[in-house]
C-alpha atoms as a PDB file:
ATOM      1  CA  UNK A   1      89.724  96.910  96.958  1.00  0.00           C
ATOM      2  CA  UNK A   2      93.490  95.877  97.085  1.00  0.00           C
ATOM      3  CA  UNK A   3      96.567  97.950  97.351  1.00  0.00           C
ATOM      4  CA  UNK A   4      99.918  96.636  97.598  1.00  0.00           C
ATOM      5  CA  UNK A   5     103.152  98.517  98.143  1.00  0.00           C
ATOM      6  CA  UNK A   6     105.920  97.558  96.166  1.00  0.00           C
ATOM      7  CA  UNK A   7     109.514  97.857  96.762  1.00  0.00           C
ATOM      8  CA  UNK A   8     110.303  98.208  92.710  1.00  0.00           C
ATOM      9  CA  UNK A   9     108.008  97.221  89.598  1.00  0.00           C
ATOM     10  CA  UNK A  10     110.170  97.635  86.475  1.00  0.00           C
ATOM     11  CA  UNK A  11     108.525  98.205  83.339  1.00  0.00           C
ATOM     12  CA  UNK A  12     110.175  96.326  80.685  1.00  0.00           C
ATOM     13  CA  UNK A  13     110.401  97.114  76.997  1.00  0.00           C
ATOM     14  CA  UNK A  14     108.630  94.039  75.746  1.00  0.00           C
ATOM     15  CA  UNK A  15     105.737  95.381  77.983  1.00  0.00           C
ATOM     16  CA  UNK A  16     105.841  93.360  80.813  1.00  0.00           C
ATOM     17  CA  UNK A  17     106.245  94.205  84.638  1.00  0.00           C
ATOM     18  CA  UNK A  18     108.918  93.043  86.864  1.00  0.00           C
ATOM     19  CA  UNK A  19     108.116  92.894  90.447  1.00  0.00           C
ATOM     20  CA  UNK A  20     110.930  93.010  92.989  1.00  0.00           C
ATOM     21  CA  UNK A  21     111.028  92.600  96.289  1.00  0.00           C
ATOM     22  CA  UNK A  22     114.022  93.170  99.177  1.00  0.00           C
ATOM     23  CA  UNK A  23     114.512  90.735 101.487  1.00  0.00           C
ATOM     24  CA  UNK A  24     116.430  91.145 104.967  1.00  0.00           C
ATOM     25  CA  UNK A  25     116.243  88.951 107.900  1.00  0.00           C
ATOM     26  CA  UNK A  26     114.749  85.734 107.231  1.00  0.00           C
ATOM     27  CA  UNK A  27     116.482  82.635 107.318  1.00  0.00           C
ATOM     28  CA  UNK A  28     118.093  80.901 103.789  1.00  0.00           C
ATOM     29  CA  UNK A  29     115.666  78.667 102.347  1.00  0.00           C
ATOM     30  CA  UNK A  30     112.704  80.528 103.189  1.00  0.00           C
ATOM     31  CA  UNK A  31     109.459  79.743 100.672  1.00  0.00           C
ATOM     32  CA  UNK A  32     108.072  83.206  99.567  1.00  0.00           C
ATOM     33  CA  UNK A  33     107.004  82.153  96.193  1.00  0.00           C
ATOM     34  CA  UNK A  34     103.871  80.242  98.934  1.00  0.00           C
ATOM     35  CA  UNK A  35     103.159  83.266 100.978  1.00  0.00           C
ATOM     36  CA  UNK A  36     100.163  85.752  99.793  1.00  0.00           C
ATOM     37  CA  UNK A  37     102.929  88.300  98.911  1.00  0.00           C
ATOM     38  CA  UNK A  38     103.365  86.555  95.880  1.00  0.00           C
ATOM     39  CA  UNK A  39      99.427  86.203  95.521  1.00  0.00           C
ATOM     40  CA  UNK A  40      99.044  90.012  96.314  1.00  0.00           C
ATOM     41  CA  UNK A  41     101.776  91.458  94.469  1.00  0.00           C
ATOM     42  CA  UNK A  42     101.088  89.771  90.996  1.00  0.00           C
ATOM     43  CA  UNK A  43      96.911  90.108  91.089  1.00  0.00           C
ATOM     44  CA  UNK A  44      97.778  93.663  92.510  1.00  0.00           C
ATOM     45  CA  UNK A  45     100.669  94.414  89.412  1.00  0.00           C
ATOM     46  CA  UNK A  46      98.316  92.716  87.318  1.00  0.00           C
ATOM     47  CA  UNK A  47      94.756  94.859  88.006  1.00  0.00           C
ATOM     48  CA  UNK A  48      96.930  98.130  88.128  1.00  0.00           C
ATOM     49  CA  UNK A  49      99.148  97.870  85.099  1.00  0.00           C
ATOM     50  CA  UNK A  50      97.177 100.353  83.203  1.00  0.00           C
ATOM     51  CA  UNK A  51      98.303 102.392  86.451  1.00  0.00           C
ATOM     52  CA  UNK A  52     102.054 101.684  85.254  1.00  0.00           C
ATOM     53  CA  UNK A  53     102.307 101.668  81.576  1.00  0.00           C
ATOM     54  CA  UNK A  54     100.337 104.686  80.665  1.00  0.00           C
ATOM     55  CA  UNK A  55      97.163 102.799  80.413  1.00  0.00           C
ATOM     56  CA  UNK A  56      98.376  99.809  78.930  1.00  0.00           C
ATOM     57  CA  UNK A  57      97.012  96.701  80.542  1.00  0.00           C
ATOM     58  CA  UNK A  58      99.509  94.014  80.824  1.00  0.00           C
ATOM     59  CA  UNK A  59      98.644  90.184  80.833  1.00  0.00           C
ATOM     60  CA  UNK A  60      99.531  87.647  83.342  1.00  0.00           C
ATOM     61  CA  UNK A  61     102.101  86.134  81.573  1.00  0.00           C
ATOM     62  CA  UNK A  62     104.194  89.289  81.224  1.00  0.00           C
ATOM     63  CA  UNK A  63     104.588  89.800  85.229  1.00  0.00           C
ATOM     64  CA  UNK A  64     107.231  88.099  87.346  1.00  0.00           C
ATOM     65  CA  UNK A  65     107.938  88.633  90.344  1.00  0.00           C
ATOM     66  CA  UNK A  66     111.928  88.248  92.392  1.00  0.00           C
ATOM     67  CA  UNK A  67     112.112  87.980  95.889  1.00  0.00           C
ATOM     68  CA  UNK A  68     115.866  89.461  96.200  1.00  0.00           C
ATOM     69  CA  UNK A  69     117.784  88.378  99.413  1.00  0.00           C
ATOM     70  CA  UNK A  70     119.860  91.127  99.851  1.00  0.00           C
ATOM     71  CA  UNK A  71     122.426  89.664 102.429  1.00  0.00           C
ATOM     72  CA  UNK A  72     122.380  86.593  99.862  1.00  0.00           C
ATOM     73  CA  UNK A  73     123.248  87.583  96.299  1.00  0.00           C
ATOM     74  CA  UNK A  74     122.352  84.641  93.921  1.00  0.00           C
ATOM     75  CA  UNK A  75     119.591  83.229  96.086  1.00  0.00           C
ATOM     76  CA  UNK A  76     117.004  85.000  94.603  1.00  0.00           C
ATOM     77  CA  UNK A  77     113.376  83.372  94.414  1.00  0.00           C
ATOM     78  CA  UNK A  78     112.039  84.215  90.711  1.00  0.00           C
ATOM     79  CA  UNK A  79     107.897  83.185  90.115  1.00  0.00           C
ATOM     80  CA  UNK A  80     106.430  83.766  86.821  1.00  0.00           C
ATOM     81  CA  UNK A  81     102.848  84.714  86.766  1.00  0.00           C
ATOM     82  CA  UNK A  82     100.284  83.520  84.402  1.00  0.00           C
ATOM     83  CA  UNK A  83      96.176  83.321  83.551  1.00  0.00           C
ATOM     84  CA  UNK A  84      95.293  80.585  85.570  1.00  0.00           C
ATOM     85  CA  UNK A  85      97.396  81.889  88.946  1.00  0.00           C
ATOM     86  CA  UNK A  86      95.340  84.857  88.296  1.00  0.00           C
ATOM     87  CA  UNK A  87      92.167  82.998  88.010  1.00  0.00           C
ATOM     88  CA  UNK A  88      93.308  81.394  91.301  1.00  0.00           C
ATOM     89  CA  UNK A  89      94.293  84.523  92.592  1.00  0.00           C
ATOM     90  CA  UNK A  90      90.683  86.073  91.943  1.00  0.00           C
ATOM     91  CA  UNK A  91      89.086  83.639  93.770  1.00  0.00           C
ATOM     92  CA  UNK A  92      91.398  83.118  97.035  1.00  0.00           C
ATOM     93  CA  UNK A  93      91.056  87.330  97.083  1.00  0.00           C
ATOM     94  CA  UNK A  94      87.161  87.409  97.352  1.00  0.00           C
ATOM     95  CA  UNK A  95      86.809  84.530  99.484  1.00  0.00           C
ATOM     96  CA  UNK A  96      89.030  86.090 101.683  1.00  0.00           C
ATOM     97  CA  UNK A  97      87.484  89.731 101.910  1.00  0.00           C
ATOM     98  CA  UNK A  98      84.012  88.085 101.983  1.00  0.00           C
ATOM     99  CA  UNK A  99      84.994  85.990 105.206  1.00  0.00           C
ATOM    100  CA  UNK A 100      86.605  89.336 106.580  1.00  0.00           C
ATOM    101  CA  UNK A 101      83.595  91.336 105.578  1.00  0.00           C
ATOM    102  CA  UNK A 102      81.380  88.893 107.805  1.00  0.00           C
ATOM    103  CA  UNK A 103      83.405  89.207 110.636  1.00  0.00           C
ATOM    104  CA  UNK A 104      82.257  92.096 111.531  1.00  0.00           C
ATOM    105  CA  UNK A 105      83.493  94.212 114.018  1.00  0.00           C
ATOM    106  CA  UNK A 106      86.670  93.492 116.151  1.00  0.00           C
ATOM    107  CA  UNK A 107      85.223  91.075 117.961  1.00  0.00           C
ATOM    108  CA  UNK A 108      85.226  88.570 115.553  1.00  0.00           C
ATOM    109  CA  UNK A 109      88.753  88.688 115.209  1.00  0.00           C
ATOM    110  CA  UNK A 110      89.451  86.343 117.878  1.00  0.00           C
ATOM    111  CA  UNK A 111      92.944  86.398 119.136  1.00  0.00           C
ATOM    112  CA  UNK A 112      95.147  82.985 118.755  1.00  0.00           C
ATOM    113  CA  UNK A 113      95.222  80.403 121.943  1.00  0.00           C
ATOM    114  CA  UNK A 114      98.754  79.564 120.193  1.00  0.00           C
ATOM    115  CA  UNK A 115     100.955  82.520 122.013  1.00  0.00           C
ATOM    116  CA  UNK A 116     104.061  80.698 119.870  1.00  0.00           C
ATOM    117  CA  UNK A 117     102.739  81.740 116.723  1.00  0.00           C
ATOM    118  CA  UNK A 118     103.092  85.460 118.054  1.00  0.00           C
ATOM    119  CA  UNK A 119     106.481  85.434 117.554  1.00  0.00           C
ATOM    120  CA  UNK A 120     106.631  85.045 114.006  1.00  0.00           C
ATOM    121  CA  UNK A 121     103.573  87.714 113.277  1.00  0.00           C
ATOM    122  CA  UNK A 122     104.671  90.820 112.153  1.00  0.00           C
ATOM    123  CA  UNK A 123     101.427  92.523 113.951  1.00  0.00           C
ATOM    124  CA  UNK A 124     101.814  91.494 117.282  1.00  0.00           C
ATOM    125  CA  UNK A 125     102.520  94.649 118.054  1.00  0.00           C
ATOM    126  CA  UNK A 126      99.003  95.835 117.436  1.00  0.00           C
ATOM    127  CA  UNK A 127      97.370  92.920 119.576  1.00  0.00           C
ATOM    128  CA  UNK A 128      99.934  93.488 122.395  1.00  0.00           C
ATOM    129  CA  UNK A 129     101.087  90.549 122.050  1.00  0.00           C
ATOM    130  CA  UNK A 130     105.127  92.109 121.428  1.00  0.00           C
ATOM    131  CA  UNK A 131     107.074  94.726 120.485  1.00  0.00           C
ATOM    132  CA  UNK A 132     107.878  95.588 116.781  1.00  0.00           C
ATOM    133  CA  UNK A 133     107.783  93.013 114.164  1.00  0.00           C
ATOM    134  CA  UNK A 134     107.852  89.578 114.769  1.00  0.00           C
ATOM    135  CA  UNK A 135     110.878  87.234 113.962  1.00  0.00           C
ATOM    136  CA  UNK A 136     111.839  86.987 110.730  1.00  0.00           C
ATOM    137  CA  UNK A 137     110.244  90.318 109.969  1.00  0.00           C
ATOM    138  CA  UNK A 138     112.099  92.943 108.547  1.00  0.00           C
ATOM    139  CA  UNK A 139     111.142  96.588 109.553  1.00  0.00           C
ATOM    140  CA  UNK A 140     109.250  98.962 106.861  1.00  0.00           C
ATOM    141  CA  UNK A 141     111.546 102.239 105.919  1.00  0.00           C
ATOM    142  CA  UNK A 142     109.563 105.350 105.992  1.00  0.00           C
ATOM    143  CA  UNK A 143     108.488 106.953 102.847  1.00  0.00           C
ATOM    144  CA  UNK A 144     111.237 108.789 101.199  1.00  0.00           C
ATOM    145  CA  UNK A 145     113.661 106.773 103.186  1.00  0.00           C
ATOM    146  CA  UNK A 146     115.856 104.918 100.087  1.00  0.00           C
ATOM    147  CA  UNK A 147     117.744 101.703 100.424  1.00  0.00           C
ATOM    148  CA  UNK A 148     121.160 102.425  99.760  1.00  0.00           C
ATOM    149  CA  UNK A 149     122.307  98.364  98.359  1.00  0.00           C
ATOM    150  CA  UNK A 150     123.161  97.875  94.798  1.00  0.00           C
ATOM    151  CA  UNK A 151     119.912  96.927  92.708  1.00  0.00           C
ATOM    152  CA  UNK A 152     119.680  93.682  92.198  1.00  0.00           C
ATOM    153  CA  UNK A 153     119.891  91.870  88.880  1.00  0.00           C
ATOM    154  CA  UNK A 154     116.920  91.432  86.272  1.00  0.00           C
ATOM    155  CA  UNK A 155     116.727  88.591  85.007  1.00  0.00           C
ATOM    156  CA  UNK A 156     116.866  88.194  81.364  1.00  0.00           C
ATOM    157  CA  UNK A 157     113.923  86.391  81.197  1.00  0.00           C
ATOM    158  CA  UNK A 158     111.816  88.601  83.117  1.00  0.00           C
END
């Protein structure tokens, strides 16, 4: 009932995943290690390991996830997973789709009074509230498309 698309998931020789993640475009300082990326990506790495080691599952601990600023070498954002984020993550996940599930059709997805908070959404575009991705956004390459910057650094730890 989740999918998640991941820029790179390394499979490392003690067995555990490493998530990364590209970053373009948003300001220095930005907090992604709060956003439901993070949430996503390690319940979603987590749940399909099996999918990534040959049928291996992989525990918590063993996933970490780097947000890589590309245009910032050294500022990555590193988060190391574990059982109780998961726990956490289990929970926030089916609240969620439950909430979603009773809205219903499209019209209880009522549009935002808050026309500022458009400009950072990277679906305004589907709303018609904008064009393209909202600020701070970076666009998604097509499938097949590569990114041509130097990989970035694994941390030993990972």
């Amino acid at each position: 009932w989740l999918r998640a698309r991941f820029d790179r998931v390394v499979v490392e020789e003690r067995g555990g995943l490493c998530i990364v993640d590209w970053k373009t475009g948003r300001a220095p300082g930005w907090r992604y290690l709060e956003s439901w990326q993070t949430l996503v990506y390690c319940f979603a790495a987590c749940e399909g390991a099996p999918l990534l080691t040959g049928g291996r599952p992989v525990v918590p601990e063993q996933i970490s996830l780097c947000y890589w600023q590309a245009e910032r070498p050294g500022e990555e954002q590193w988060y190391r997973y574990g059982l109780e984020a998961h726990r956490q993550a289990r929970i926030q996940l089916e609240e969620l789709v439950q909430r979603l599930a009773g809205l219903g059709d499209q019209a209880g997805y009522a549009m935002t009074a808050d026309h500022q908070a458009c400009a950072d959404c990277e679906f305004r575009a589907y709303c018609g509230r904008g064009n393209g991705v909202g600020l701070g956004w970076e666009e998604e390459a097509m499938d097949g498309e590569e990114d041509d910057r130097l990989a970035p650094p694994l941390d030993p730890g990972c």
